[in-house]
Each structure stands twice: as structure tokens, then as C-alpha cells.
N, C-alpha and C. Protein backbone atom coordinates (compact mmCIF):
# COMPACT_ATOMS: atom_id res chain seq x y z
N UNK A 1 4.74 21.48 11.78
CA UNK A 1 5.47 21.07 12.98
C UNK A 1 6.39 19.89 12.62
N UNK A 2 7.75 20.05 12.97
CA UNK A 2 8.36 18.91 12.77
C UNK A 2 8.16 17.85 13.02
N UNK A 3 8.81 16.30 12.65
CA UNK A 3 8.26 15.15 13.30
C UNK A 3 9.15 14.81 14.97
N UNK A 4 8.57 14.42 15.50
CA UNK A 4 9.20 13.97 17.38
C UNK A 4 9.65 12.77 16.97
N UNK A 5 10.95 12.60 17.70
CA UNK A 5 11.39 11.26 17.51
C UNK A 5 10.40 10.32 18.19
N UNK A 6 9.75 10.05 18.68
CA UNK A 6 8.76 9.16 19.13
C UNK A 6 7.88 8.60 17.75
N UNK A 7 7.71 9.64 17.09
CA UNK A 7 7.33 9.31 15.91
C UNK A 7 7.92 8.57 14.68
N UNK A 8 8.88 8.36 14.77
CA UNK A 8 10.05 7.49 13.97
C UNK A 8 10.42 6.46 14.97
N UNK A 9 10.64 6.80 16.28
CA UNK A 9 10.72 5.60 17.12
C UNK A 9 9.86 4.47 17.11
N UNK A 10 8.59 4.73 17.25
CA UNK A 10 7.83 4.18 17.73
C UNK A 10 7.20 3.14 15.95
N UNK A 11 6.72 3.35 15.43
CA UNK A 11 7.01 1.99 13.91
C UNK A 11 7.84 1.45 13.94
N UNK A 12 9.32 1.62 13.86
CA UNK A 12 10.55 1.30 14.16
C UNK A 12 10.33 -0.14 15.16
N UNK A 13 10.07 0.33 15.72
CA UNK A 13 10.41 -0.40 17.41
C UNK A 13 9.49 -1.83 17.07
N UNK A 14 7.89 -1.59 16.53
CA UNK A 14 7.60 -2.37 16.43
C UNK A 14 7.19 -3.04 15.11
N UNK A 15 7.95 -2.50 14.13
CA UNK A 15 8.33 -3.44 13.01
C UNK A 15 9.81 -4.11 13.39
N UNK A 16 10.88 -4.24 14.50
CA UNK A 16 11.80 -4.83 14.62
C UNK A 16 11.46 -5.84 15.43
N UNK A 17 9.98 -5.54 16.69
CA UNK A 17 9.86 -6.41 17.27
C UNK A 17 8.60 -7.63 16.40
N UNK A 18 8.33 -7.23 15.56
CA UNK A 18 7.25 -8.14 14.78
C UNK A 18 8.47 -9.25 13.99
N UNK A 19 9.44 -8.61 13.83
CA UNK A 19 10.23 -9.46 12.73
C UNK A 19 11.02 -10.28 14.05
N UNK A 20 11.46 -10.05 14.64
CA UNK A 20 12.03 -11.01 16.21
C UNK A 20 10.97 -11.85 16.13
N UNK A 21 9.64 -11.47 16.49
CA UNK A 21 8.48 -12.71 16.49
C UNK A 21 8.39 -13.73 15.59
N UNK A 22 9.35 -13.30 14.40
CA UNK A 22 8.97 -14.06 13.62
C UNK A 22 10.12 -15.27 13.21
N UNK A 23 10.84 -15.55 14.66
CA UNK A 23 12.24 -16.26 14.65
C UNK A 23 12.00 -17.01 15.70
N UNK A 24 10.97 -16.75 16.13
CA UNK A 24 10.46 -17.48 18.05
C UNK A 24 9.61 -18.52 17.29
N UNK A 25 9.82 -20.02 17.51
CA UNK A 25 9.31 -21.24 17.06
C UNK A 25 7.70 -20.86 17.33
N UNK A 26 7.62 -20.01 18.72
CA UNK A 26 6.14 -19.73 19.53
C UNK A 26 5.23 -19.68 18.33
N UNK A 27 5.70 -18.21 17.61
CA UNK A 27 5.19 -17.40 17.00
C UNK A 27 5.22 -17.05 15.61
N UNK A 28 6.21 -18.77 15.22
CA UNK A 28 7.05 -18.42 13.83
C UNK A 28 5.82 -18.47 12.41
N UNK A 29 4.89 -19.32 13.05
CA UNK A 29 3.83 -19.51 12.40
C UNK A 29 2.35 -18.22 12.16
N UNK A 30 2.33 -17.32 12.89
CA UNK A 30 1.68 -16.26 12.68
C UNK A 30 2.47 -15.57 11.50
N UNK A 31 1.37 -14.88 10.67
CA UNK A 31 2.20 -14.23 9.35
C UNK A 31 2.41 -12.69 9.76
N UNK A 32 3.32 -12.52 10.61
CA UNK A 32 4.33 -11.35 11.09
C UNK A 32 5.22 -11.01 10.07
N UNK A 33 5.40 -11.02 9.22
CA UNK A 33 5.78 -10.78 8.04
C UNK A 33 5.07 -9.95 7.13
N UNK A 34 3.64 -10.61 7.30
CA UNK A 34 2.79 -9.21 6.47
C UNK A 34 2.18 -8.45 7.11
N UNK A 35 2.23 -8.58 8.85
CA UNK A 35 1.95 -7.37 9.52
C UNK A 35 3.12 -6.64 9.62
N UNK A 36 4.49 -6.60 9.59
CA UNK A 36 5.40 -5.94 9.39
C UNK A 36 5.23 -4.76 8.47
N UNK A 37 4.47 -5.31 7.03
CA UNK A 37 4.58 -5.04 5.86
C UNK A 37 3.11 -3.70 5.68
N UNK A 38 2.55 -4.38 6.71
CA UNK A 38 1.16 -3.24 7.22
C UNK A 38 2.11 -2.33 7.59
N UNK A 39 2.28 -2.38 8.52
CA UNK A 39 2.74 -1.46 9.69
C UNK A 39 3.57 -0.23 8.66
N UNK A 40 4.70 -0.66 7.54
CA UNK A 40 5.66 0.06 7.14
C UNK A 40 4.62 0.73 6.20
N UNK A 41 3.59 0.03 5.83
CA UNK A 41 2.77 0.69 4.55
C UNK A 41 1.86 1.82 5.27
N UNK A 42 1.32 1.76 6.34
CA UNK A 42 0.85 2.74 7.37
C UNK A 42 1.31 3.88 7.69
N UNK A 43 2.91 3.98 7.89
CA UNK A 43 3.74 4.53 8.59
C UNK A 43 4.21 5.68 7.31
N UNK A 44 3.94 4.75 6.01
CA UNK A 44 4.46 6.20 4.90
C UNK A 44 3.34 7.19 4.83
N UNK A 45 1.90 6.68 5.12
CA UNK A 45 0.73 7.07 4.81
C UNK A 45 0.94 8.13 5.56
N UNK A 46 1.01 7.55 6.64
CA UNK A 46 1.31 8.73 8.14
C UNK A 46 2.42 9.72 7.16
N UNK A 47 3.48 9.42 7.03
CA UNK A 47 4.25 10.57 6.40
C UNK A 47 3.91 11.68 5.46
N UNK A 48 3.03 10.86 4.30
CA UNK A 48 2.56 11.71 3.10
C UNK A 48 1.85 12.57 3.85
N UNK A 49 0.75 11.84 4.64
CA UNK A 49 0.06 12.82 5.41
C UNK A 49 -0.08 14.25 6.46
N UNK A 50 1.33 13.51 6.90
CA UNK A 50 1.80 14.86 7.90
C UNK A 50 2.18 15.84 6.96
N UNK A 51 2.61 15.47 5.53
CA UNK A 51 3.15 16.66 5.43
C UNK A 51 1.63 17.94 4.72
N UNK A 52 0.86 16.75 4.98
CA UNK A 52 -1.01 17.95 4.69
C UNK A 52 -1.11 18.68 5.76
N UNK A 53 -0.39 18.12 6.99
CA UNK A 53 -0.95 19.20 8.38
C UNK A 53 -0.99 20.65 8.22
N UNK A 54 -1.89 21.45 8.28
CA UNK A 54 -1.54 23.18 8.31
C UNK A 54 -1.12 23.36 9.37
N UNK A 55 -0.12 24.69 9.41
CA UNK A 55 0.39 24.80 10.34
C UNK A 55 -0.28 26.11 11.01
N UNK A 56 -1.15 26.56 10.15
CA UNK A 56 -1.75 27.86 11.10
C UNK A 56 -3.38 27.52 11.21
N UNK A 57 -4.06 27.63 12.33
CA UNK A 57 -5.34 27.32 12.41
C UNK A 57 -5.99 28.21 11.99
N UNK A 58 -7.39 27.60 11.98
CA UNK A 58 -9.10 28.36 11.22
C UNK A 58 -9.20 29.68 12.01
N UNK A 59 -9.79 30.94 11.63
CA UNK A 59 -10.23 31.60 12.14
C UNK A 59 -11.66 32.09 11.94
N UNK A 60 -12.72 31.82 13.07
CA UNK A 60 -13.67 31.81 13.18
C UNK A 60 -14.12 32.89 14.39
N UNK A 61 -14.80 33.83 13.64
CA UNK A 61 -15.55 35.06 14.76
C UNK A 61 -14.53 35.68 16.04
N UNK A 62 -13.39 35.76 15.44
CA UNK A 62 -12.96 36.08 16.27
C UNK A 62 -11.78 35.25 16.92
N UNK A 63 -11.95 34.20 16.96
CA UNK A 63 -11.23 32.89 17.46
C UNK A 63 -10.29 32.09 16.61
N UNK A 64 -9.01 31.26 17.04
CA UNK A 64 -8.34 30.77 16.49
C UNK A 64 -8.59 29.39 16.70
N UNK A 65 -8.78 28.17 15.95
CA UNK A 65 -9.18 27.28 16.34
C UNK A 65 -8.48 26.08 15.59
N UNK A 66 -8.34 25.30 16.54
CA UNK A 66 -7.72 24.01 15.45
C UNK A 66 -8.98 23.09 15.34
N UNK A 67 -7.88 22.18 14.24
CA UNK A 67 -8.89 21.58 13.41
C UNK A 67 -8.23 19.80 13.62
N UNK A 68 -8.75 19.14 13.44
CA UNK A 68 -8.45 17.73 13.45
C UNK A 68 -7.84 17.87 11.77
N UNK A 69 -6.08 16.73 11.60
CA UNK A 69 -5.92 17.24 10.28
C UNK A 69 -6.07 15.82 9.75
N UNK A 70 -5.85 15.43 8.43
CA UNK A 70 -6.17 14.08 7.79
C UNK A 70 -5.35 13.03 7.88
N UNK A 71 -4.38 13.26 8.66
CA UNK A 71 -3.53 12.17 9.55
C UNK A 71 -4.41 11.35 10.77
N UNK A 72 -4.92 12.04 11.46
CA UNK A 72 -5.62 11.93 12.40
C UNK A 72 -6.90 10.87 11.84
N UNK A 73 -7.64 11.51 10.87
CA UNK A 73 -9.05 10.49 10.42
C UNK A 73 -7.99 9.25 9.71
N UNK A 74 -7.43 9.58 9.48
CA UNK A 74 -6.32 8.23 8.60
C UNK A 74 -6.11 7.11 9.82
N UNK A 75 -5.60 7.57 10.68
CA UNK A 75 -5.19 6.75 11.87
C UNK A 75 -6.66 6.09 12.88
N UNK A 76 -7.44 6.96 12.67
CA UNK A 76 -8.95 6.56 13.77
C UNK A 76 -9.61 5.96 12.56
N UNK A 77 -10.04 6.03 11.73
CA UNK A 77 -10.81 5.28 11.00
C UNK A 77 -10.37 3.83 9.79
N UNK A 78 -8.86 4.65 9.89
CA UNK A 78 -8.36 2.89 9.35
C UNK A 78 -7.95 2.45 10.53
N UNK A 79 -7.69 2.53 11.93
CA UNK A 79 -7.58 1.55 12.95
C UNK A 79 -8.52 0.56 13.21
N UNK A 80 -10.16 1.58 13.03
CA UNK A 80 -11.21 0.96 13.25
C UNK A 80 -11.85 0.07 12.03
N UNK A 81 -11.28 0.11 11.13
CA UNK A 81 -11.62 -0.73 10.00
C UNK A 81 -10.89 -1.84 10.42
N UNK A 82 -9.61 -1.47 10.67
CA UNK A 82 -8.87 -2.87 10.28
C UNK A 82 -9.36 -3.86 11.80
N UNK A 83 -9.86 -2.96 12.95
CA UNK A 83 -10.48 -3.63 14.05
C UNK A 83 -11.47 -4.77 13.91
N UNK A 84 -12.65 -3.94 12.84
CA UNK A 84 -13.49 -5.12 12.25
C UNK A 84 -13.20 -5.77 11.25
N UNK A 85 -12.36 -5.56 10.74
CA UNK A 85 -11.99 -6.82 9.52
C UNK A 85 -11.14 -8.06 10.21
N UNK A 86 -10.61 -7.41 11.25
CA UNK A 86 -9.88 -8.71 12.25
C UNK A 86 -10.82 -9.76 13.03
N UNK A 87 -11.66 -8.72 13.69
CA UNK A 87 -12.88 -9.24 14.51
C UNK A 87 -13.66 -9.95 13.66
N UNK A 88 -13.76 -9.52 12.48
CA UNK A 88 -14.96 -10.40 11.68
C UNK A 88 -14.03 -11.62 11.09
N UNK A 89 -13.39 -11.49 11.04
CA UNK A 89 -12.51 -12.83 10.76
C UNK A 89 -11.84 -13.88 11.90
N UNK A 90 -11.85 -13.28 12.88
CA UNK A 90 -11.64 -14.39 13.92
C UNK A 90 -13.44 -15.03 14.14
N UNK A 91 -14.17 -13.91 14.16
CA UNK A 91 -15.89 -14.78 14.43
C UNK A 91 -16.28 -15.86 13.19
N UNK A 92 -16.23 -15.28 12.04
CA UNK A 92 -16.15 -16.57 10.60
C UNK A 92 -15.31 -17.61 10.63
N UNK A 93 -14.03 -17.48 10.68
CA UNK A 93 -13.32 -18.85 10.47
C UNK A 93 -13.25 -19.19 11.83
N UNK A 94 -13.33 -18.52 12.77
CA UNK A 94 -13.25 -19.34 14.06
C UNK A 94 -14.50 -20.28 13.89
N UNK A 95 -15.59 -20.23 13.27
CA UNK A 95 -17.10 -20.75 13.92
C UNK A 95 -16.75 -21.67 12.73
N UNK A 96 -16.23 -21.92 11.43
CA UNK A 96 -16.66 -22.47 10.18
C UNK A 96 -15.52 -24.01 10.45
N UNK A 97 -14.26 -23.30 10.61
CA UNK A 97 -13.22 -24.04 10.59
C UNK A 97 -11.95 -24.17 11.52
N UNK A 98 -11.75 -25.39 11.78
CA UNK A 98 -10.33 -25.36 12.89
C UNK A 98 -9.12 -24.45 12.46
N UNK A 99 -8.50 -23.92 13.17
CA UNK A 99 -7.50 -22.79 13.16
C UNK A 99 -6.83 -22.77 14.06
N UNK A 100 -5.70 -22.70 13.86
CA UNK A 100 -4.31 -22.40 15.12
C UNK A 100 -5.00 -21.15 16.26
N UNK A 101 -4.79 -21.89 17.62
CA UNK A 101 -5.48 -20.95 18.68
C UNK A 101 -4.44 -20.20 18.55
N UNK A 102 -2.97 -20.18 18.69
CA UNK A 102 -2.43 -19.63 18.54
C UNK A 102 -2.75 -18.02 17.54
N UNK A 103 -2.94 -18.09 16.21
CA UNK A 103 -3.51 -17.86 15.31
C UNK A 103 -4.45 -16.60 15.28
N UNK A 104 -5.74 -16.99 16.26
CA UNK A 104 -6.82 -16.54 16.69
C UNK A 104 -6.57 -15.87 17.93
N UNK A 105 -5.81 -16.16 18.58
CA UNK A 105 -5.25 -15.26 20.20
C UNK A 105 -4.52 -13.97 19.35
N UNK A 106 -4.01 -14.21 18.54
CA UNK A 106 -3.11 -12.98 18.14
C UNK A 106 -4.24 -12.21 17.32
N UNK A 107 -4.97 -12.59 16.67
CA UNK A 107 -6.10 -11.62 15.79
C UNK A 107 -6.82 -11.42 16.53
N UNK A 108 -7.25 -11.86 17.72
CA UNK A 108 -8.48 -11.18 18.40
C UNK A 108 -7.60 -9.55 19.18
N UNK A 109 -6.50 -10.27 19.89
CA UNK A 109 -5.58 -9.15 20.41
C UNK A 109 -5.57 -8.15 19.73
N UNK A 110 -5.14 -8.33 18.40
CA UNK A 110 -4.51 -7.54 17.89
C UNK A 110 -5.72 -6.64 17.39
N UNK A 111 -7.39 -6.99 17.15
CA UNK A 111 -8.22 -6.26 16.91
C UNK A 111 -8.86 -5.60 17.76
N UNK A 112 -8.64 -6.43 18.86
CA UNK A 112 -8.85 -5.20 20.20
C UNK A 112 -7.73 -3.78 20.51
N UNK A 113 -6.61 -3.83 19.87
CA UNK A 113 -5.54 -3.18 20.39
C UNK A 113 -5.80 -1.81 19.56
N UNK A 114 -6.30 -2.30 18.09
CA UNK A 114 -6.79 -1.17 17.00
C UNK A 114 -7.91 -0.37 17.54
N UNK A 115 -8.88 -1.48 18.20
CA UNK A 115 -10.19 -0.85 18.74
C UNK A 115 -9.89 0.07 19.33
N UNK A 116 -9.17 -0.25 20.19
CA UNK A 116 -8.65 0.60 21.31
C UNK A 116 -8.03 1.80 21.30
N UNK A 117 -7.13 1.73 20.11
CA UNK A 117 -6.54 2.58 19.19
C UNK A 117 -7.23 4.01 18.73
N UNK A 118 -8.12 3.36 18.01
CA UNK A 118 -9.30 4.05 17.31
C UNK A 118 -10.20 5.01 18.50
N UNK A 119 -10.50 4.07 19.13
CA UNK A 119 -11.24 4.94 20.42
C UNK A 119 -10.35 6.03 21.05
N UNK A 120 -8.86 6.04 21.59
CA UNK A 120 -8.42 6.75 21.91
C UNK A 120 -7.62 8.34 20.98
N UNK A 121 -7.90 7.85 19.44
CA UNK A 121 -7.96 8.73 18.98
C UNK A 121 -8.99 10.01 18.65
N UNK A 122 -9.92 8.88 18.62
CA UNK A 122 -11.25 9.81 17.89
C UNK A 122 -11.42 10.78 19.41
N UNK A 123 -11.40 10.16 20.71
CA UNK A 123 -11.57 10.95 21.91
C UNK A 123 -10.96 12.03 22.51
N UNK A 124 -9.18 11.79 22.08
CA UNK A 124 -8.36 12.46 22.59
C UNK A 124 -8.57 13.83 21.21
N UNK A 125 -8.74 13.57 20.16
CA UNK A 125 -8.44 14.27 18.81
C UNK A 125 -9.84 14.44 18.24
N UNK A 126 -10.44 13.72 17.92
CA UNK A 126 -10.84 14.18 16.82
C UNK A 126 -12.71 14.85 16.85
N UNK A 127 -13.24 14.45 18.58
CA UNK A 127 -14.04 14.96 18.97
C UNK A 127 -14.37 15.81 20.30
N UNK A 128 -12.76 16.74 20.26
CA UNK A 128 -12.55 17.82 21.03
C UNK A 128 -12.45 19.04 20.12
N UNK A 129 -12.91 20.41 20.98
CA UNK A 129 -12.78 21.55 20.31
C UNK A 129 -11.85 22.29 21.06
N UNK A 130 -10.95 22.78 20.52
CA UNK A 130 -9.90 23.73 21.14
C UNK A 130 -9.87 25.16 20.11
N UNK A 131 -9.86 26.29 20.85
CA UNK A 131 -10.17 27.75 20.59
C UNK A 131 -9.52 28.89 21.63
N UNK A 132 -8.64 29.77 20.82
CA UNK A 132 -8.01 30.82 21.60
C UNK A 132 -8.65 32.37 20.80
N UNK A 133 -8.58 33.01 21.79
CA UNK A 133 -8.45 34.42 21.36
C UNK A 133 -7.37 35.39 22.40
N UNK A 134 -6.97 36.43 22.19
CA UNK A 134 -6.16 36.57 23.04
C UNK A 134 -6.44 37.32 24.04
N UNK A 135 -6.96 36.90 25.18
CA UNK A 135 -7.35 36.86 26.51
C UNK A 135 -7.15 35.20 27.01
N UNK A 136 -8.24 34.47 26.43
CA UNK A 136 -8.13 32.90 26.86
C UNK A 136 -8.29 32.19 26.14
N UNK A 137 -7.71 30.36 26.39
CA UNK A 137 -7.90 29.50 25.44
C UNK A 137 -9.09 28.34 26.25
N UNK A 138 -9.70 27.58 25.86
CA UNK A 138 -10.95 27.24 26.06
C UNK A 138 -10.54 25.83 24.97
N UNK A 139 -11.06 24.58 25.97
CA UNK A 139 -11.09 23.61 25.62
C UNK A 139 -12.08 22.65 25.67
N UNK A 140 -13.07 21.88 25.53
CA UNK A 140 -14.01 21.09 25.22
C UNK A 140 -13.92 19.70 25.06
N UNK A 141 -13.69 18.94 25.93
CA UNK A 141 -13.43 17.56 25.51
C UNK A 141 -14.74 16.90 25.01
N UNK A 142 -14.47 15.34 24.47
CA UNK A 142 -15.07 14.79 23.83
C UNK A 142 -16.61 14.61 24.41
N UNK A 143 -16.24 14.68 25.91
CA UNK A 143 -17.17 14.09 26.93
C UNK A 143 -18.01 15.87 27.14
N UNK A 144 -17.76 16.79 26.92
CA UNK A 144 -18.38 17.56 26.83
C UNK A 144 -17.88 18.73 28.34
N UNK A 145 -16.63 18.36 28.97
CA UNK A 145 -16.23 18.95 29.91
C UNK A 145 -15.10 20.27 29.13
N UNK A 146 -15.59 21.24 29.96
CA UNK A 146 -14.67 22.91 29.02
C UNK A 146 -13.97 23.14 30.45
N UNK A 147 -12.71 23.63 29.71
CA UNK A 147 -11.49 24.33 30.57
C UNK A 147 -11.58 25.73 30.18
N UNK A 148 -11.27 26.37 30.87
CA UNK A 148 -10.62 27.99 29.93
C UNK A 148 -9.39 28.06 31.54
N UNK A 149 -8.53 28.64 30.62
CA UNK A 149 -7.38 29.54 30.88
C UNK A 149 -6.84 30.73 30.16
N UNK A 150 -6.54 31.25 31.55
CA UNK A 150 -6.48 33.29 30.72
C UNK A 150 -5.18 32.78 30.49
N UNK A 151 -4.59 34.03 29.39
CA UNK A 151 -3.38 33.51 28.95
C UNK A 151 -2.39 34.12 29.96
N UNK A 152 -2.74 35.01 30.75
CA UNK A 152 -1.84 35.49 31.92
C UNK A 152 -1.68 34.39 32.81
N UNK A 153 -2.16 33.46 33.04
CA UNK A 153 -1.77 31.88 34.12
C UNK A 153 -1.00 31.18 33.05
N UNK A 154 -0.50 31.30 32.30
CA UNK A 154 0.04 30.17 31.66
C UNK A 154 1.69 30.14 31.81
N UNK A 155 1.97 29.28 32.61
CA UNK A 155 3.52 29.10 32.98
C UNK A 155 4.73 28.08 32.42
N UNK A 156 3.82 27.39 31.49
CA UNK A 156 4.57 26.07 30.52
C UNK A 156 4.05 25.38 29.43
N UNK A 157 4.65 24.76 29.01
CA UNK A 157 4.33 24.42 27.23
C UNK A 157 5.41 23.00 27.31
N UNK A 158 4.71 21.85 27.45
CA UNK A 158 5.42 20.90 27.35
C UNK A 158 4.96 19.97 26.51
N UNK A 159 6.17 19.44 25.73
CA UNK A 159 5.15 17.99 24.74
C UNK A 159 5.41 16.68 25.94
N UNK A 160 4.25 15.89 25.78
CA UNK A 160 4.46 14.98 26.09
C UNK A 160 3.95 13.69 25.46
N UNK A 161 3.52 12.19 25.26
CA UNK A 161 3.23 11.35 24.85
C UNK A 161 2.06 11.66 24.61
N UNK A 162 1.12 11.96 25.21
CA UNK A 162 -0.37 12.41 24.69
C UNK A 162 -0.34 13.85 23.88
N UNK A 163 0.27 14.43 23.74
CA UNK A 163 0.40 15.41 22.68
C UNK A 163 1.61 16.73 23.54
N UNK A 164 0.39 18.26 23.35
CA UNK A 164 1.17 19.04 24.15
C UNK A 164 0.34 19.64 25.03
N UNK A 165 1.11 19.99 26.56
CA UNK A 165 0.22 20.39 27.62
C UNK A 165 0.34 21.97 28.20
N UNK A 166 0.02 22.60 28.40
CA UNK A 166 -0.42 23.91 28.32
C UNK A 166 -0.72 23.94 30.05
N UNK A 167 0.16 24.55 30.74
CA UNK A 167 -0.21 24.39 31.96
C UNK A 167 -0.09 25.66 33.18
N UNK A 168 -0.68 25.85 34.33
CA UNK A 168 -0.80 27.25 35.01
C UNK A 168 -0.30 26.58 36.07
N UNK A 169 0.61 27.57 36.51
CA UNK A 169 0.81 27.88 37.90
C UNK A 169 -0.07 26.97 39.27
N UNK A 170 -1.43 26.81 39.24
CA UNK A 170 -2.14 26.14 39.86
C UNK A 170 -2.81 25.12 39.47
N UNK A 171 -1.65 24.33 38.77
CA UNK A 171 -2.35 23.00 38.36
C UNK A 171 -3.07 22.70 36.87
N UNK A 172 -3.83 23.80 36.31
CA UNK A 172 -4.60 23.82 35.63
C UNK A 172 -3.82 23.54 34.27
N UNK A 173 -4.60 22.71 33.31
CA UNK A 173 -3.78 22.26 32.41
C UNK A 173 -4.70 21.91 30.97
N UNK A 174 -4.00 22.16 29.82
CA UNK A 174 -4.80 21.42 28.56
C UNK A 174 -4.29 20.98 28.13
N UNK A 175 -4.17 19.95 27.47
CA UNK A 175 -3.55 18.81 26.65
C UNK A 175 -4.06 18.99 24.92
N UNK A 176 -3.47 18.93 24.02
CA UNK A 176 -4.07 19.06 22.46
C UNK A 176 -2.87 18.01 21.80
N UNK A 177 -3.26 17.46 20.97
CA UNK A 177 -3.04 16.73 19.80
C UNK A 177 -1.89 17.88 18.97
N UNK A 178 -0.64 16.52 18.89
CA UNK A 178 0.22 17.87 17.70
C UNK A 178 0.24 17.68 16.35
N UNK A 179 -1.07 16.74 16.23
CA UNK A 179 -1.27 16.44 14.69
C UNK A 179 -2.85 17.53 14.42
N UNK A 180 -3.21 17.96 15.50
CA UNK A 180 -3.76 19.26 14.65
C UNK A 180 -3.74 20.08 13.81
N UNK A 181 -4.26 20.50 12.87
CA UNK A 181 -3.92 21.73 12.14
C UNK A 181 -4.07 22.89 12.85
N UNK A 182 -3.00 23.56 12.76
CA UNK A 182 -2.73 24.87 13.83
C UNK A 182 -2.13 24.26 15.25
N UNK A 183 -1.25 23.23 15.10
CA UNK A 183 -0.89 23.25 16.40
C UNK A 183 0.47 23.57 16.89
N UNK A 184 0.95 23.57 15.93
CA UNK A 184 2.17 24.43 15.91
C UNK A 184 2.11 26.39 16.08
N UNK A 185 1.07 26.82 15.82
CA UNK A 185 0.59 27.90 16.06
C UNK A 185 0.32 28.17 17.26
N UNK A 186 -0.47 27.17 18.17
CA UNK A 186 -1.05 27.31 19.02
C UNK A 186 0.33 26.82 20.00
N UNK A 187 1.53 25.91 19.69
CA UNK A 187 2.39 26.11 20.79
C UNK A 187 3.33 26.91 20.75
N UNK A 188 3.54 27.86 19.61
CA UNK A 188 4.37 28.88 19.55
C UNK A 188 3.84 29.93 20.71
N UNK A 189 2.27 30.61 20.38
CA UNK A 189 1.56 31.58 20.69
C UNK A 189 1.81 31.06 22.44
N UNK A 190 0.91 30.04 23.21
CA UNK A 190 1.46 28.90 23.90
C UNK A 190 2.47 29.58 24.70
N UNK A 191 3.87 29.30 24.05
CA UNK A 191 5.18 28.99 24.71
C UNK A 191 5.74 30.33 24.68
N UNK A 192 5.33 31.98 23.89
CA UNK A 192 5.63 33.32 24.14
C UNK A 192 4.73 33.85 25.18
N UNK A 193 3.76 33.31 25.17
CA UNK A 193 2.50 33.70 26.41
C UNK A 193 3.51 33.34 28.16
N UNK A 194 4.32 32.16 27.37
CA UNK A 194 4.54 31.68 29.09
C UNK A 194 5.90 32.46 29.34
N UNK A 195 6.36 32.52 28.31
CA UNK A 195 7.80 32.86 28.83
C UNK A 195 7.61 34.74 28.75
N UNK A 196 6.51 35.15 28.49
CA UNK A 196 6.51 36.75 28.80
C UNK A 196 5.87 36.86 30.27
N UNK A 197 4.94 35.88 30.52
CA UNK A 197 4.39 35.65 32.15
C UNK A 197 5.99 35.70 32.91
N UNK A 198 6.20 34.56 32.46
CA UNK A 198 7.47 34.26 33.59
C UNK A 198 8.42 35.34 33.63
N UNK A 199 8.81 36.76 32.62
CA UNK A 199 9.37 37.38 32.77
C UNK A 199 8.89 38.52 33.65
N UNK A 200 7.13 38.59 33.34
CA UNK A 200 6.69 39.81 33.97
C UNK A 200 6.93 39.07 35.79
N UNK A 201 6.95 38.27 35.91
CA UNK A 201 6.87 37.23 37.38
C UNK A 201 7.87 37.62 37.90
N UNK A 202 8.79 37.57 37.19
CA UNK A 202 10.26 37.54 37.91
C UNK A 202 10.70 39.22 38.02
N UNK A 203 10.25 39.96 37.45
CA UNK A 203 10.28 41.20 37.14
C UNK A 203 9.59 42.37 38.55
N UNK A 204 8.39 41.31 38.87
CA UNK A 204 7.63 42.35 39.81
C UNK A 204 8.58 41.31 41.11
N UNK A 205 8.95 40.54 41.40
CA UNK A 205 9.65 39.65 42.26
C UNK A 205 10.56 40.18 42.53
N UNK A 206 11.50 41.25 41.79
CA UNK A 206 12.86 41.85 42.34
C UNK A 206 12.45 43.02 42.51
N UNK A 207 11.39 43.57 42.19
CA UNK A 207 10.94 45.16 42.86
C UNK A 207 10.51 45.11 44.46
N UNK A 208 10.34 43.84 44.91
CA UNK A 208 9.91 43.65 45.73
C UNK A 208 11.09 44.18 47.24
């Protein structure tokens, strides 16, 4: 699957705004300079990596299924590393030795923001199951709640910021990760399912 400009946007945006921070008297003293230098070193990782994504999913008994790809554990488990290596370093030198609050407001933030990070990956991605066969696709979130939709309700295929959404006529909707393996499969298959609905729709609509 190609890359979304959101995906080039979004490092971008905030390696320009880390280096601005680092011209503000506020903030001139935080080393935004070598989080810049994270961020760009992250962002290739992410690249090498996407280009591991498969683009066609597992097939299992019958079923087509995606898979969480190694972009994904790259992003949830070095978020959550670098969460506690922040956290454990604001609790040590905060308790041992005086330090710019300044300093310590930005590393605690900033290890909550990874936390946070991390959590919303592993939840949204990496401990959901998504599975089609062709009748219906069937989804499983982290929390253990399942969708199914027949592929005859399916009326749209949209990306949006949380990945891509898969949606019926009455509301009903799935959301998947487009750093899956097979998820480009799954919005092709997806987006011919909807647009042969919408033709058979419009089709029995003028016989009418």
C-alpha cells in the first residue's frame, strides 16, 4: 500500500515544530535537538519497515486474515520502551538531584505521550483480529467485542486518521489499521464489494 501523505506530513510537522522550540528562550534549554534527531531516526525505521508490509493476507481454513506487520511492533514496543526509559529517568534524577523543572515537565509529558502512544497502538492494531471470507468480514477488537458484516451491506471504503473504515448502509462500520499485512487486499476486495452493491442498488432502483 502506498504511503498517505499524513504519513510524511505528520514527522515533518513535528520535527519543524521541535526545531522552532528550540529558538523560544522558554524552551531553548531542553535538548530538542536530539529529539529532533530521534524523531528523523524513527521515521526511516518506519520507512525501511513499511516497505516489509505484505500486501496480501494469511490464509487460514478458509479465511483471509490480516496480520499485524513489523512496523506496527516497531512503533508499540519502541514507544513503550522509550516511555520507561523517560519515566525512569525523570523518577532517578528527579529524587537524586536538582534539575530544570522545566526539564522534567517536558520528560514526564513526553513519556506519557509515548505511553499513550503505545497503548493506542497495541489496542487499535496489534490485539485485534480481522478475517473475511466471501460472504462476511468479522472483526474482534482488543476488548473482545466482534462485528460481522455480510459483504452485500457494504456501501463504502474510506481512509481515515485511524486507519480504513468499512461501512453499511445502516451505520455499521469496521475500522482496520493500513499498516496491516493484507490491508491493501482487504481494501481493494473492500472497495469492489461496495461499488458492485452500489451498482446492483441503483440497478434494481430504475426497474422500479
Amino acid at each position: 500500500m502506498p504511503l498517505r501523505w499524513q504519513e510524511v506530513a505528520v514527522p515533518l510537522v513535528v520535527i519543524i515544530f521541535l526545531l522552532v522550540l528550540k529558538h523560544i528562550p522558554a524552551t531553548a534549554a531542553l535538548p530538542l535537538a536530539r529529539a529532533a534527531g530521534v524523531v528523523a531516526f524513527g521515521y526511516a525505521a518506519f520507512l525501511a519497515l513499511r516497505l516489509l508490509q505484505d500486501e496480501e493476507a494469511i490464509e487460514v481454513d478458509g479465511w483471509s486474515e490480516l496480520r499485524p506487520a513489523m512496523v506496527e511492533y516497531f512503533a508499540c514496543y519502541g514507544a513503550a520502551a522509550l516511555s520507561v526509559v523517560l519515566m525512569s529517568a525523570v523518577i532517578v534524577i528527579g529524587s537524586t538531584k536538582a534539575v530544570n523543572p522545566t526539564q522534567m515537565i517536558a520528560a514526564f509529558s513526553a513519556s506519557v505521550l509515548l505511553g499513550a502512544g503505545a497503548f493506542g497502538i497495541g489496542i487499535g492494531g496489534l490485539f485485534t483480529k480481522l478475517r473475511w471470507n466471501n460472504s462476511r468480514l468479522e472483526h474482534r477488537s482488543a476488548f473482545g467485542r466482534e462485528t460481522t458484516i455480510a459483504w452485500s451491506d457494504v456501501r463504502s471504503v474510506q481512509p481515515d486518521w485511524r486507519g480504513i473504515t468499512i461501512a453499511t448502509a445502516d451505520r455499521q462500520s469496521i475500522t482496520f489499521s493500513q499498516f496491516h499485512s493484507g490491508a491493501a487486499q482487504l481494501a481493494r476486495h473492500a472497495s469492489n464489494r461496495a461499488r458492485r452493491n452500489s451498482e446492483t442498488a441503483t440497478k434494481a432502483f430504475a426497474t422500479l
